[in-house]
PDB file of N, CA and C in Angstrom:
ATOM      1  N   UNK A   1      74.162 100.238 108.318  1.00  0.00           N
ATOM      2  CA  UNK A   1      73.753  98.891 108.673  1.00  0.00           C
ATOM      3  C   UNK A   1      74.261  98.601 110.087  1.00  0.00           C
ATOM      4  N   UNK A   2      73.613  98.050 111.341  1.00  0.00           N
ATOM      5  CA  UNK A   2      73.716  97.979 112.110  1.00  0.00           C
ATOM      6  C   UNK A   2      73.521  96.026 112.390  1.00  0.00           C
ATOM      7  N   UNK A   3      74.199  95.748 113.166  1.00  0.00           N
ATOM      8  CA  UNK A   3      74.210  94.218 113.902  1.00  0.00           C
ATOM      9  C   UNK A   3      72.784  93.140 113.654  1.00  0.00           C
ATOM     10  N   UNK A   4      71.633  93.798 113.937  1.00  0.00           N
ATOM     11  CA  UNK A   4      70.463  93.259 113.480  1.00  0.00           C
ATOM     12  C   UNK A   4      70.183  93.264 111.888  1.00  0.00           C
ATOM     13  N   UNK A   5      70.587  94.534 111.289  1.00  0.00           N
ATOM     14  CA  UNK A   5      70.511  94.055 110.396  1.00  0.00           C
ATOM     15  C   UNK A   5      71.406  93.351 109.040  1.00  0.00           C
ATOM     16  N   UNK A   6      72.782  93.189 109.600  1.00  0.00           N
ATOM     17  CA  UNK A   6      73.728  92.264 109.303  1.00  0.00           C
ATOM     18  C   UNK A   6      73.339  91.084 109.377  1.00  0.00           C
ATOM     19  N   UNK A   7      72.340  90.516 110.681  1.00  0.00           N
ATOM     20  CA  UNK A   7      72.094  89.392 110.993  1.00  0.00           C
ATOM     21  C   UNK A   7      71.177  89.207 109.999  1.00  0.00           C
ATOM     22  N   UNK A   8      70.018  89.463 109.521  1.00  0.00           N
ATOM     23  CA  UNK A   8      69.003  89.902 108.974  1.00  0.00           C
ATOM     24  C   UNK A   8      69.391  89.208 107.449  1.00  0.00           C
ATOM     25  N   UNK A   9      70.755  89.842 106.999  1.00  0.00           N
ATOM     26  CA  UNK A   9      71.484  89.909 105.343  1.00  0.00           C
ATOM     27  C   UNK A   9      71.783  89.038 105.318  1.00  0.00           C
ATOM     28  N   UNK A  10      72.580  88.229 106.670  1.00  0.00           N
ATOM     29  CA  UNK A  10      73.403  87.027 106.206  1.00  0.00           C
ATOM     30  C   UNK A  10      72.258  85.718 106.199  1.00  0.00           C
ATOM     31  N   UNK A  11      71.708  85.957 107.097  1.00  0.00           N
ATOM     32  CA  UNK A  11      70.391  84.854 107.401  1.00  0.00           C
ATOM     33  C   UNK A  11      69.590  84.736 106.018  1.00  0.00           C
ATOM     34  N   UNK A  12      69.256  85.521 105.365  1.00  0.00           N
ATOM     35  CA  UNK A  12      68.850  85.758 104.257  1.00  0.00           C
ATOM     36  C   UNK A  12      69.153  85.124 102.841  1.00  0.00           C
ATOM     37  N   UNK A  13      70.752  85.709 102.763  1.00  0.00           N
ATOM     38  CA  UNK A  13      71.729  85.265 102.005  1.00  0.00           C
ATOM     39  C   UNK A  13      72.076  83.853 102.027  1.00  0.00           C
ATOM     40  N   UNK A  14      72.199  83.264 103.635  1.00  0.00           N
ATOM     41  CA  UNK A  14      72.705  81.499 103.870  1.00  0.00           C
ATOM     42  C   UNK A  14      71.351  80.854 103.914  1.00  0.00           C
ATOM     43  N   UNK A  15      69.656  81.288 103.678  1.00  0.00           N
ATOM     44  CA  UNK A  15      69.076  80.512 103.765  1.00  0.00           C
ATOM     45  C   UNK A  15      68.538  80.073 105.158  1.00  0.00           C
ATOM     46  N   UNK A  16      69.284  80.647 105.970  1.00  0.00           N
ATOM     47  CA  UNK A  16      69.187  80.211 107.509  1.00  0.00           C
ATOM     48  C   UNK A  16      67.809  80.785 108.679  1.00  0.00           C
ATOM     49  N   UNK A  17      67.725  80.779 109.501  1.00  0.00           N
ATOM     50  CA  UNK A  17      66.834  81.320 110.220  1.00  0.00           C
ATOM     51  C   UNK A  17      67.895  82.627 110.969  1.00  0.00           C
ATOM     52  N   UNK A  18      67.037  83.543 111.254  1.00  0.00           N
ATOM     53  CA  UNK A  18      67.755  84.908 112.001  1.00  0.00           C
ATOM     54  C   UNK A  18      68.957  84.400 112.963  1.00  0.00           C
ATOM     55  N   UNK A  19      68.261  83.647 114.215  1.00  0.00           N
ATOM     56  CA  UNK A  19      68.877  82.989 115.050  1.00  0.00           C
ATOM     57  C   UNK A  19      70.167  82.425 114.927  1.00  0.00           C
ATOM     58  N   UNK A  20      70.092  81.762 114.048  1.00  0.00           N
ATOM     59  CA  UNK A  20      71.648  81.380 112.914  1.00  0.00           C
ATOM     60  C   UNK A  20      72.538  81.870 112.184  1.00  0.00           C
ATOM     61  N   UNK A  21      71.840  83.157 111.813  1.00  0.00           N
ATOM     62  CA  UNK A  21      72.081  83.881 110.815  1.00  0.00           C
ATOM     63  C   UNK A  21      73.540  84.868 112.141  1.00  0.00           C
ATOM     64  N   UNK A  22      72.193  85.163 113.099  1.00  0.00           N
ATOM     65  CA  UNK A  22      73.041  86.048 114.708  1.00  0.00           C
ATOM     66  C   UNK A  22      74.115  84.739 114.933  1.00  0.00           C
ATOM     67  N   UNK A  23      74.426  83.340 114.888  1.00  0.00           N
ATOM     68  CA  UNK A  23      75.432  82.331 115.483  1.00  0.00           C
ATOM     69  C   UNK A  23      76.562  82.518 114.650  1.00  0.00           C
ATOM     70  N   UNK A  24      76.240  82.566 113.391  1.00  0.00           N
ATOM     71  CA  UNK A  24      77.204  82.779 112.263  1.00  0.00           C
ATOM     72  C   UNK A  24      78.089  83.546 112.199  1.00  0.00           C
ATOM     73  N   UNK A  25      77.337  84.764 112.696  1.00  0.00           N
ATOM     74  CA  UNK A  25      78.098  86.136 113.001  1.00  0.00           C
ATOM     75  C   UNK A  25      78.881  86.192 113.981  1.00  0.00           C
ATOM     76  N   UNK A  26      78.556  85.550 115.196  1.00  0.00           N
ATOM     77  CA  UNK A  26      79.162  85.374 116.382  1.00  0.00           C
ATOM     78  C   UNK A  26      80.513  84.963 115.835  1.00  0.00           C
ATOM     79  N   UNK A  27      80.800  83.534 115.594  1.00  0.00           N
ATOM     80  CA  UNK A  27      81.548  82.776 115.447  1.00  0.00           C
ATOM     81  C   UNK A  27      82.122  83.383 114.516  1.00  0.00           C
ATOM     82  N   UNK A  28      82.163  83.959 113.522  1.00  0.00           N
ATOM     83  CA  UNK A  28      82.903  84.509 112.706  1.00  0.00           C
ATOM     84  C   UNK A  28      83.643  85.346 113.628  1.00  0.00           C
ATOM     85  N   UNK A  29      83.320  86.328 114.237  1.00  0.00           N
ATOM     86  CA  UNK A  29      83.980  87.991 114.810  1.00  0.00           C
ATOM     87  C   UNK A  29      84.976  87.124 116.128  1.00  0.00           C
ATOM     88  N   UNK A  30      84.437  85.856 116.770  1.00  0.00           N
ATOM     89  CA  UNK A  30      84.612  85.780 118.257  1.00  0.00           C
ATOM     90  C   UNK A  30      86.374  84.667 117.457  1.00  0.00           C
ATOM     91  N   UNK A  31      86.251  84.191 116.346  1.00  0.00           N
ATOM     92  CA  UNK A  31      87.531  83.392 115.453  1.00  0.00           C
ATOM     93  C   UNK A  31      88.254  84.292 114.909  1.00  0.00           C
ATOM     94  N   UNK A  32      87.967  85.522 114.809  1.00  0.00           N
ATOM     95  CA  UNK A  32      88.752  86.608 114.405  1.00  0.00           C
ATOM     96  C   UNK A  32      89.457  87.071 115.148  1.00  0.00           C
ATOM     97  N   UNK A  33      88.754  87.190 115.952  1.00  0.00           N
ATOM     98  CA  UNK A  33      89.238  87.975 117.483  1.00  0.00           C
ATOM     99  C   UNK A  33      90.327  87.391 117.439  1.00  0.00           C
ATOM    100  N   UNK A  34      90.143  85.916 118.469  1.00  0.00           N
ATOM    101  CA  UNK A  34      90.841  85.045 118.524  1.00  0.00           C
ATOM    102  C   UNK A  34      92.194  84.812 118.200  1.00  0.00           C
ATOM    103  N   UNK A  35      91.921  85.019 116.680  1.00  0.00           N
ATOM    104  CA  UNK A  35      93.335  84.772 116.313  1.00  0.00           C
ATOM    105  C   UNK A  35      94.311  86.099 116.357  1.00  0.00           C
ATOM    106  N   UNK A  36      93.828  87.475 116.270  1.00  0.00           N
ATOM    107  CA  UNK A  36      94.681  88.316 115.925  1.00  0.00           C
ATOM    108  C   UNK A  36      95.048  88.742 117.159  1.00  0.00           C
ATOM    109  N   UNK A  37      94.138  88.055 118.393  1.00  0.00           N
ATOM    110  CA  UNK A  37      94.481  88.733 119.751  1.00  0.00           C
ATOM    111  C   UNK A  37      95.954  87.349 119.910  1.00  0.00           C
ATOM    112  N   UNK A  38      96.355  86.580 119.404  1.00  0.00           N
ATOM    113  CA  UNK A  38      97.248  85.591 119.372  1.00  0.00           C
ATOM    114  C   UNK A  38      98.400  85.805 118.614  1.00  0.00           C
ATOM    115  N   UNK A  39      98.080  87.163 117.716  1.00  0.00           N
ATOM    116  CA  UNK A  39      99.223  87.583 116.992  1.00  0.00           C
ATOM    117  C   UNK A  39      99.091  87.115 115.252  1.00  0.00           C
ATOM    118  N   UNK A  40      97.811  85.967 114.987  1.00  0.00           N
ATOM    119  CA  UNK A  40      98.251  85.540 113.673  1.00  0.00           C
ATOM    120  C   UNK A  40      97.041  86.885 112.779  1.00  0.00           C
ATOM    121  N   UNK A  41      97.489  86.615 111.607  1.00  0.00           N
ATOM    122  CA  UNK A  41      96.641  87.108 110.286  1.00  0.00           C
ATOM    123  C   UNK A  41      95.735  86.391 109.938  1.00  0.00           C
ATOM    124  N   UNK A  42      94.849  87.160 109.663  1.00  0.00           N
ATOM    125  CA  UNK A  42      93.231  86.479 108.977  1.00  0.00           C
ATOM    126  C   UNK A  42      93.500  87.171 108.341  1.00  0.00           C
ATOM    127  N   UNK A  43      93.629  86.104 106.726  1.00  0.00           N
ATOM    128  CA  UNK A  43      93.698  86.584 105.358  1.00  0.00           C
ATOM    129  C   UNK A  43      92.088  86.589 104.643  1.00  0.00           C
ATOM    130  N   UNK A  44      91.106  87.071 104.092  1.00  0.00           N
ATOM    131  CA  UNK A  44      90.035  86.591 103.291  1.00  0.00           C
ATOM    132  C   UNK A  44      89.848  87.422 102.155  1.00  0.00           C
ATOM    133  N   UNK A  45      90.805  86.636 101.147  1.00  0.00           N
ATOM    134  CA  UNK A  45      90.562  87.158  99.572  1.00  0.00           C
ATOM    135  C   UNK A  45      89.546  87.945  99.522  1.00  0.00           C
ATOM    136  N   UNK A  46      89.805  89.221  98.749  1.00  0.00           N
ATOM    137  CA  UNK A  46      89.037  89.903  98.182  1.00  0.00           C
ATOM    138  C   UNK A  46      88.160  90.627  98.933  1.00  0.00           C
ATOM    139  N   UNK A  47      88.203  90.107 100.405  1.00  0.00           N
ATOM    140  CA  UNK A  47      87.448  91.422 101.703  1.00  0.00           C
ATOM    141  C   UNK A  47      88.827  91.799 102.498  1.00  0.00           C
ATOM    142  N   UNK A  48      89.608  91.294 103.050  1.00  0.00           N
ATOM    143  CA  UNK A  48      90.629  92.202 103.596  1.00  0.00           C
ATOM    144  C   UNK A  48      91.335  91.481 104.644  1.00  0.00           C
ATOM    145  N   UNK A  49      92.144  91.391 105.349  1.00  0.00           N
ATOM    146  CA  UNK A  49      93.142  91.152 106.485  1.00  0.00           C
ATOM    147  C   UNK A  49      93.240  92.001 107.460  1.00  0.00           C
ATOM    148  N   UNK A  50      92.999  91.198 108.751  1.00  0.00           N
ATOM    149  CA  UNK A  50      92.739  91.492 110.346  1.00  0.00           C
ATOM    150  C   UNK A  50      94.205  91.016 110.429  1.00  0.00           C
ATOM    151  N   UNK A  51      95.193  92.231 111.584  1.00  0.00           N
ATOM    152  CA  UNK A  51      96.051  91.351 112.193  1.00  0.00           C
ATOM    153  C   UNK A  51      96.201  92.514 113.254  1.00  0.00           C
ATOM    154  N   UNK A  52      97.393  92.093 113.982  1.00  0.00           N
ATOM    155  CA  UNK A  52      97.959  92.789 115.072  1.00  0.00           C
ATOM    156  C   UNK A  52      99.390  93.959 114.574  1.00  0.00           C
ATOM    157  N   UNK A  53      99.262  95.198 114.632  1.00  0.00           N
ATOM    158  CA  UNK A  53     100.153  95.899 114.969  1.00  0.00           C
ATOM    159  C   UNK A  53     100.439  96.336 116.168  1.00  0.00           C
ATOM    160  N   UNK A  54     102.376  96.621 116.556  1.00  0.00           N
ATOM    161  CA  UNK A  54     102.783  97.484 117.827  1.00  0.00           C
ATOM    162  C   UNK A  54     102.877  98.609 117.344  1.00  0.00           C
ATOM    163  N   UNK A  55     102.439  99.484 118.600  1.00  0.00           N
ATOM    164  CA  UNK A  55     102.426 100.973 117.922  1.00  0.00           C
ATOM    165  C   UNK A  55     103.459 101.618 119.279  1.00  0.00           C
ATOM    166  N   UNK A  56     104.530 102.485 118.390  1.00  0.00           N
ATOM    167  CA  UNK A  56     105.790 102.724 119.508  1.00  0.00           C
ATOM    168  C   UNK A  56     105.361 103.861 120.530  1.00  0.00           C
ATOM    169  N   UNK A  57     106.144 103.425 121.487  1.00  0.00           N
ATOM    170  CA  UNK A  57     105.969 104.473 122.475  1.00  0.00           C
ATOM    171  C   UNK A  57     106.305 105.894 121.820  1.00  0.00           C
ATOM    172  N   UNK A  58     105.682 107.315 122.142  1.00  0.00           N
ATOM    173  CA  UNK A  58     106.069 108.129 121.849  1.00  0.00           C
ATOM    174  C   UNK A  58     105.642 109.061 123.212  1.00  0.00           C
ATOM    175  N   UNK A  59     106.190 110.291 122.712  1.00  0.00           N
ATOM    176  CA  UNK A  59     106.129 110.864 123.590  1.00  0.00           C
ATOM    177  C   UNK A  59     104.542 112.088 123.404  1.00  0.00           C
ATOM    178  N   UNK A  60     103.784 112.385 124.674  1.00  0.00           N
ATOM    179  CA  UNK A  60     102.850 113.191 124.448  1.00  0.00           C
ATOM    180  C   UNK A  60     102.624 114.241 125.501  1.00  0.00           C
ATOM    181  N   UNK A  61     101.630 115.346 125.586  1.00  0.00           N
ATOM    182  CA  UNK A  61     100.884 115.916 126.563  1.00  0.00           C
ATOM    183  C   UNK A  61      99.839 115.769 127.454  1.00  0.00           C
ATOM    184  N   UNK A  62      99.168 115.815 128.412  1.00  0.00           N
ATOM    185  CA  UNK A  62      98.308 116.080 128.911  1.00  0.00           C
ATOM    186  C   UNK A  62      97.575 117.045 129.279  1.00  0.00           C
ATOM    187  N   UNK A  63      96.586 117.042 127.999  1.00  0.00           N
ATOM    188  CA  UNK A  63      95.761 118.079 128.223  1.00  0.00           C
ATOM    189  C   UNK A  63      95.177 118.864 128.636  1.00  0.00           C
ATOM    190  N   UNK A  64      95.160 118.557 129.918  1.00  0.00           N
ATOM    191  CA  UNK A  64      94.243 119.003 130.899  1.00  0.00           C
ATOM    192  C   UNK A  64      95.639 120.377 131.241  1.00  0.00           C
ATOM    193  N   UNK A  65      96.377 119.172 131.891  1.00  0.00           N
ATOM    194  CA  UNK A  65      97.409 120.332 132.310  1.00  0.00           C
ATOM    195  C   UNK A  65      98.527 120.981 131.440  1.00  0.00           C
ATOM    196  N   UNK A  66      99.298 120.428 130.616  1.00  0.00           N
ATOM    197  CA  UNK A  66      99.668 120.696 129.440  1.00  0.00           C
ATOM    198  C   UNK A  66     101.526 119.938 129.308  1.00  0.00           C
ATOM    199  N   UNK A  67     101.506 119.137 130.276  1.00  0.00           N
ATOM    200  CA  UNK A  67     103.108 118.309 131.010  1.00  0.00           C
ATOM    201  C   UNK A  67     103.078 117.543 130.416  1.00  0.00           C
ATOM    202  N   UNK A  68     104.057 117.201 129.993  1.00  0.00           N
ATOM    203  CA  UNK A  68     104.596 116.311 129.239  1.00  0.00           C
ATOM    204  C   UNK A  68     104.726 115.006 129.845  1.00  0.00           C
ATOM    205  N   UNK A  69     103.974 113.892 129.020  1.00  0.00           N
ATOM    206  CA  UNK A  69     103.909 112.653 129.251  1.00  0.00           C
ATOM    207  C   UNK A  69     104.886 111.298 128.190  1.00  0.00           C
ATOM    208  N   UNK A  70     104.765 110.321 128.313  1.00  0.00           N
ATOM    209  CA  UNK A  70     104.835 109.160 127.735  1.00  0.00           C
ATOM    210  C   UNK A  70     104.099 108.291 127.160  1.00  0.00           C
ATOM    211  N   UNK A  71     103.809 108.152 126.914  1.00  0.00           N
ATOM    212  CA  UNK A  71     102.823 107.192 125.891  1.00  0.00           C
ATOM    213  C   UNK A  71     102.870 105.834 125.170  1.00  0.00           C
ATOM    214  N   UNK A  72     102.996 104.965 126.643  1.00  0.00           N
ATOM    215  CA  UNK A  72     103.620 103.376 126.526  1.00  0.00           C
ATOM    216  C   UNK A  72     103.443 102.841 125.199  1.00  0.00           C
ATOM    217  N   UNK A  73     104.387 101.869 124.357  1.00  0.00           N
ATOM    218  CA  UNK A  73     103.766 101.221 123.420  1.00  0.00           C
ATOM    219  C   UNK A  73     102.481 100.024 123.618  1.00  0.00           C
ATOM    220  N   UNK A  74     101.950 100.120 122.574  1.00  0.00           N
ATOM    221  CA  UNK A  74     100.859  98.957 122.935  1.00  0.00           C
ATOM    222  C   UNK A  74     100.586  98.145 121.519  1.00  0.00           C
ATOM    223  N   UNK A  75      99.411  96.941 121.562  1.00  0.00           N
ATOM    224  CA  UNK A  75      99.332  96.407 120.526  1.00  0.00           C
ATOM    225  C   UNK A  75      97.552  96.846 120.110  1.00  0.00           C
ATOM    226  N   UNK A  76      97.266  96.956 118.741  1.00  0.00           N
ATOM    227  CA  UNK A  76      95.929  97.146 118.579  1.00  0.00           C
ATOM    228  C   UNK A  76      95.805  96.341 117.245  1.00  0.00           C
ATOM    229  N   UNK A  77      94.720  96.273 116.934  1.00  0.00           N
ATOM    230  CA  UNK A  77      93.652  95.530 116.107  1.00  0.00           C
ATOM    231  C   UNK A  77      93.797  96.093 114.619  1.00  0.00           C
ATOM    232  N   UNK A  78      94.245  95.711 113.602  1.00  0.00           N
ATOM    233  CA  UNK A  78      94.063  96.745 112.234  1.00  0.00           C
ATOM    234  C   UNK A  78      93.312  95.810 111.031  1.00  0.00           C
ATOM    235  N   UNK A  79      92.510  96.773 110.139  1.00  0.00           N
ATOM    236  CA  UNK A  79      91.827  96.465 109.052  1.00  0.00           C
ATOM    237  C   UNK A  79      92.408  96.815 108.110  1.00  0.00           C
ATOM    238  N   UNK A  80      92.973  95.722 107.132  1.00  0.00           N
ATOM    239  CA  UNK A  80      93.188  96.581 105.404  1.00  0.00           C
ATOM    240  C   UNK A  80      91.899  95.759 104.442  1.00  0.00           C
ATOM    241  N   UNK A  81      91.382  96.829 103.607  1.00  0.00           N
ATOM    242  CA  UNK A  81      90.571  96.052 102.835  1.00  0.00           C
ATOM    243  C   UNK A  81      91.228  95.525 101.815  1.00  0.00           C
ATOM    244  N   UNK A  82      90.572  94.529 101.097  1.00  0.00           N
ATOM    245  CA  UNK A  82      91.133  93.903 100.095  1.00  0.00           C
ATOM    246  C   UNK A  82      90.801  95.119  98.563  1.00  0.00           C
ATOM    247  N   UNK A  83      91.457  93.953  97.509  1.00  0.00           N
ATOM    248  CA  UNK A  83      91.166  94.845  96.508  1.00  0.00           C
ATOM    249  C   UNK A  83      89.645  94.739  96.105  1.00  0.00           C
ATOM    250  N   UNK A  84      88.918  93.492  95.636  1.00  0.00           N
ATOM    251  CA  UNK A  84      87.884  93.655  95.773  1.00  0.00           C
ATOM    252  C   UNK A  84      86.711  94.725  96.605  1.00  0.00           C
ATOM    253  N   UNK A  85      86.918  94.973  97.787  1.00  0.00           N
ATOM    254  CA  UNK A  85      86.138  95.674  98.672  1.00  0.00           C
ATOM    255  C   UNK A  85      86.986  97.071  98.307  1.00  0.00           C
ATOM    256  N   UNK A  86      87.849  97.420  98.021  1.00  0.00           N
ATOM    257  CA  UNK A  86      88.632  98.827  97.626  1.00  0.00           C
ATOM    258  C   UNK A  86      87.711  99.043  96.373  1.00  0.00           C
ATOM    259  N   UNK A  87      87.793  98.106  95.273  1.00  0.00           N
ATOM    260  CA  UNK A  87      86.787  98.397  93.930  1.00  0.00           C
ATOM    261  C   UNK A  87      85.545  98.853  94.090  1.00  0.00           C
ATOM    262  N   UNK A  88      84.843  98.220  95.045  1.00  0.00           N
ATOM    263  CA  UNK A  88      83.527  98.191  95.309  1.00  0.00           C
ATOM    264  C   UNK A  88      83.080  99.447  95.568  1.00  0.00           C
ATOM    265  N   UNK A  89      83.848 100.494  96.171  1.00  0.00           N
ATOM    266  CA  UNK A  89      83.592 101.575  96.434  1.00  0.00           C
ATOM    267  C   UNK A  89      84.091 102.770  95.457  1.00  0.00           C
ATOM    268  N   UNK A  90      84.652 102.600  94.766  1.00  0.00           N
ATOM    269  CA  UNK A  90      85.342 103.120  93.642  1.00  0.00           C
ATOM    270  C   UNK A  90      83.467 103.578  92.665  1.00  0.00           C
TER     271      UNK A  90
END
């Protein structure tokens, strides 16, 4: 399933026109963002929790040449599914 036709499911599902169906989506992903780029948790029963992990500096290579590098810590984006969506695939 690809973006159009996400838009397509939900528009469908809410009754809405496509157009709305694409606003819905927006606003959902762009409030997600949002918050986890701010550090908080988006909890939603039974589909899963968006938040922010730090991931530690470690140490690495460079491939090309094969010298040993560093590998700053940084922060990234993580998905756990809920139990519901864990069942679903079961």
């Amino acid at each position: 399933m690809n973006k159009s036709d996400l838009v397509r499911a939900i528009a469908a599902d809410a009754d809405v026109t496509n157009k709305a169906g694409e606003e819905m989506l927006k606003a959902f992903a762009n409030n997600v963002m949002k918050a986890v780029a701010k550090g908080e948790k988006v909890s939603l029963v039974g589909f899963g929790s968006f938040a922010t992990i730090t991931r530690k500096a470690r140490p690495g290579r460079n491939p090309a040449t094969g010298a040993k590098i560093r590998i700053p810590a940084k922060k990234v984006p993580k998905f756990v599914p809920g139990k519901e969506f864990r069942d679903m695939l079961s």
